[in-house]
Protein backbone atom coordinates (compact mmCIF):
# COMPACT_ATOMS: atom_id res chain seq x y z
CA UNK A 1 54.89 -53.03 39.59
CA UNK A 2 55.33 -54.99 36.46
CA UNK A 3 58.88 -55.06 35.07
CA UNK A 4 59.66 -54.61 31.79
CA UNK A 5 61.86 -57.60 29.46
CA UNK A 6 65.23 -57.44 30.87
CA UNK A 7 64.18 -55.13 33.73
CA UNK A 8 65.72 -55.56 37.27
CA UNK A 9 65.21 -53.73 40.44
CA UNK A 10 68.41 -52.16 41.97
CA UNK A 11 67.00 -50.38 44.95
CA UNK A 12 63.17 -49.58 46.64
CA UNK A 13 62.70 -46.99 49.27
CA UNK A 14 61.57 -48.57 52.59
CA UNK A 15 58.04 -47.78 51.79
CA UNK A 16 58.18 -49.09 48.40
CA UNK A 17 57.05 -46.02 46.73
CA UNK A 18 60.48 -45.53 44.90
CA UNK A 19 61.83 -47.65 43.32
CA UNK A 20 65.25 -47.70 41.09
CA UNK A 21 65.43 -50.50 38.54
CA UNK A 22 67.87 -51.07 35.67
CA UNK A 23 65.89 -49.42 33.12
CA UNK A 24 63.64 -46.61 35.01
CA UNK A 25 63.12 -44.58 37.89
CA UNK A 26 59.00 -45.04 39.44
CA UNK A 27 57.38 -43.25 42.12
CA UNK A 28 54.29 -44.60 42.94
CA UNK A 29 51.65 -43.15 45.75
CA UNK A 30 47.99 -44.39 46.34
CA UNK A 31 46.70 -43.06 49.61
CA UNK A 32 43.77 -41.25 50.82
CA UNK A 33 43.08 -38.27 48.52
CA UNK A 34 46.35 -38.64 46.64
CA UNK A 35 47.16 -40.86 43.38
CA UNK A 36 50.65 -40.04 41.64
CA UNK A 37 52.42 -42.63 39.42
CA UNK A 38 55.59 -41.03 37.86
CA UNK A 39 58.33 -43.29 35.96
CA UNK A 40 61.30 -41.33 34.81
CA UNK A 41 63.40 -44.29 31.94
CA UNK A 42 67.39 -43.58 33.15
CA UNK A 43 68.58 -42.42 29.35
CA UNK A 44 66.46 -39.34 30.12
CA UNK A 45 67.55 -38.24 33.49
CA UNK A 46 68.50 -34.87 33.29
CA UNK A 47 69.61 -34.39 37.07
CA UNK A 48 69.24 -35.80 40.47
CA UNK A 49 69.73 -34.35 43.92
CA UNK A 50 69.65 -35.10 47.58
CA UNK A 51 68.48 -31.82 49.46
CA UNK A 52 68.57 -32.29 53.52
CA UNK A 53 67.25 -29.34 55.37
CA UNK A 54 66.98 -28.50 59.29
CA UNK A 55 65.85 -25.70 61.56
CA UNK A 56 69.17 -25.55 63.96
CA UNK A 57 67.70 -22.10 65.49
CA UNK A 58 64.80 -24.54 67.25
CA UNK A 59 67.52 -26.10 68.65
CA UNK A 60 68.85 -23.11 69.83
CA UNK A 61 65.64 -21.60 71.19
CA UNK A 62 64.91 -24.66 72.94
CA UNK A 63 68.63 -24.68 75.11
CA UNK A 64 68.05 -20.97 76.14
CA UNK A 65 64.10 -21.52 76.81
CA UNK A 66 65.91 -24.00 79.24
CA UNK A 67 68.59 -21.39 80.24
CA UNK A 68 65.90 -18.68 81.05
CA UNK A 69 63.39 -20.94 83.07
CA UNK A 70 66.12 -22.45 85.14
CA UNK A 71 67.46 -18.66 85.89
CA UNK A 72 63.54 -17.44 86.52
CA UNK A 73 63.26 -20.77 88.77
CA UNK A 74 66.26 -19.32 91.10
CA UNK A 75 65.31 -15.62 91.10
CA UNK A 76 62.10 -17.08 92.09
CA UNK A 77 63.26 -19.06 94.84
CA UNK A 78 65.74 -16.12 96.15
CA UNK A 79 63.63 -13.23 95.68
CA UNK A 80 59.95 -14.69 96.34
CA UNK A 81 61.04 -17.47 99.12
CA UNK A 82 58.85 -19.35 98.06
CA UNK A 83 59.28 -23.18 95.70
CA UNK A 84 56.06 -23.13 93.94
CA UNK A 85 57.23 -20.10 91.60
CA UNK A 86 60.74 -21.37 91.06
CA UNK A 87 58.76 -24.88 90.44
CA UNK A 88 56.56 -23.28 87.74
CA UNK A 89 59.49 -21.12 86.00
CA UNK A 90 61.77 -24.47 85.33
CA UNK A 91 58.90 -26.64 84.44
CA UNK A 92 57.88 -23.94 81.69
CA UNK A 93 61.59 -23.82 80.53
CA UNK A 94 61.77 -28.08 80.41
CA UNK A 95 58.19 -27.63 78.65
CA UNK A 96 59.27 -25.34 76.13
CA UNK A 97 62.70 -26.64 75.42
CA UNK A 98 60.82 -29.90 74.91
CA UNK A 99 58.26 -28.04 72.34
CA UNK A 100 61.44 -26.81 70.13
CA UNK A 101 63.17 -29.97 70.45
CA UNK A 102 60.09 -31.74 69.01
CA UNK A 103 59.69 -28.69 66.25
CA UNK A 104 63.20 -29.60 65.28
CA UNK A 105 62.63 -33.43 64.71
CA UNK A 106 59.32 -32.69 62.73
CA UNK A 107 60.61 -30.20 60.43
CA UNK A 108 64.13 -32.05 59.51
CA UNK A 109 63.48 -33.40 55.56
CA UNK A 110 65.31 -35.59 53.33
CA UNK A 111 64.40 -34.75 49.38
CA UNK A 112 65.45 -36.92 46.62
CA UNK A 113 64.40 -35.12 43.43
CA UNK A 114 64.68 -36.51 40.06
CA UNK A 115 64.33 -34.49 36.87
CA UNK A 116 64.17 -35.33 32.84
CA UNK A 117 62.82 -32.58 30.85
CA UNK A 118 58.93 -33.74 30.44
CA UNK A 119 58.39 -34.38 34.71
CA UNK A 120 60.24 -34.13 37.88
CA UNK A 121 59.90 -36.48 40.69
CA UNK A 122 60.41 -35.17 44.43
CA UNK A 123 59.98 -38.01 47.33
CA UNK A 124 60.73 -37.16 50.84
CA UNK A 125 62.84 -40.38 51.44
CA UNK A 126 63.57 -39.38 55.03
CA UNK A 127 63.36 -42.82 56.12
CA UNK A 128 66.54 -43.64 53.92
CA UNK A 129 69.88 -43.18 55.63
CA UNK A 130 71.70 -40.92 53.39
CA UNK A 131 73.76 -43.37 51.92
CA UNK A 132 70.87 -45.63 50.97
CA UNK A 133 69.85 -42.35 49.56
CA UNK A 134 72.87 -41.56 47.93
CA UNK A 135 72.91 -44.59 45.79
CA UNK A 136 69.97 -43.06 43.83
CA UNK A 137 72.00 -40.15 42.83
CA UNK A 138 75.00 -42.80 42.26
CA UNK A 139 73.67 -44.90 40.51
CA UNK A 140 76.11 -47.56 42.14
């Protein structure tokens, strides 16, 4: 990135892609299949927001999943007398508690999006804490 006269940078994302200097806003992305270079100067920013989103209910899917193939594992055991049912009900309820837990951690995003009127910039900064992330909205 070449600065401009006067230009200093303030704060880059981990990956470098965004980056907050004294004079502009740039988002930058070369990878395979995708180009996007996007530079936003700060006397046009129009807004700038921080959107963190979640699927809790995996969560909760994944602690009864667990519930109801630990209860199947000892109605198994009771009723058939014999350990490799009750083995196979728990194990399915670890396996698919594990398989929502996962689904949770994949699906949790961290947005930064920042508008003037002519473009909008949106960058998943998920690897920012949220007060790394808040400083972009700050300005501070």
């Amino acid at each position: 990135m070449n600065l401009m006269d006067g230009e200093s940078i303030l704060l880059e994302s981990i990956s470098g892609k965004l980056v907050l200097t004294s004079q502009r806003i740039r988002y930058e992305i070369d990878s395979f299949g995708q180009a996007e270079l996007k530079s936003i100067m700060l006397e046009e920013l129009s807004s700038c927001a921080i959107e963190r989103t979640s699927a809790p209910i995996l969560l909760v899917l994944g602690a009864l999943s667990l519930v109801f193939g630990l209860i199947a594992g000892v109605i198994a055991a009771v009723a058939i007398e014999n350990v490799l049912p009750s083995v196979i009900g728990i194990g399915v309820g670890i396996a698919f508690a594990g398989l929502f837990s996962v689904l949770f951690l994949i699906t949790r995003k961290q947005v930064l999006t920042v508008e003037s009127s002519a473009t909008t910039i949106t960058v998943d900064v998920s690897e920012m804490t949220v007060e790394r992330a808040k400083h972009f909205v700050d300005g501070d």
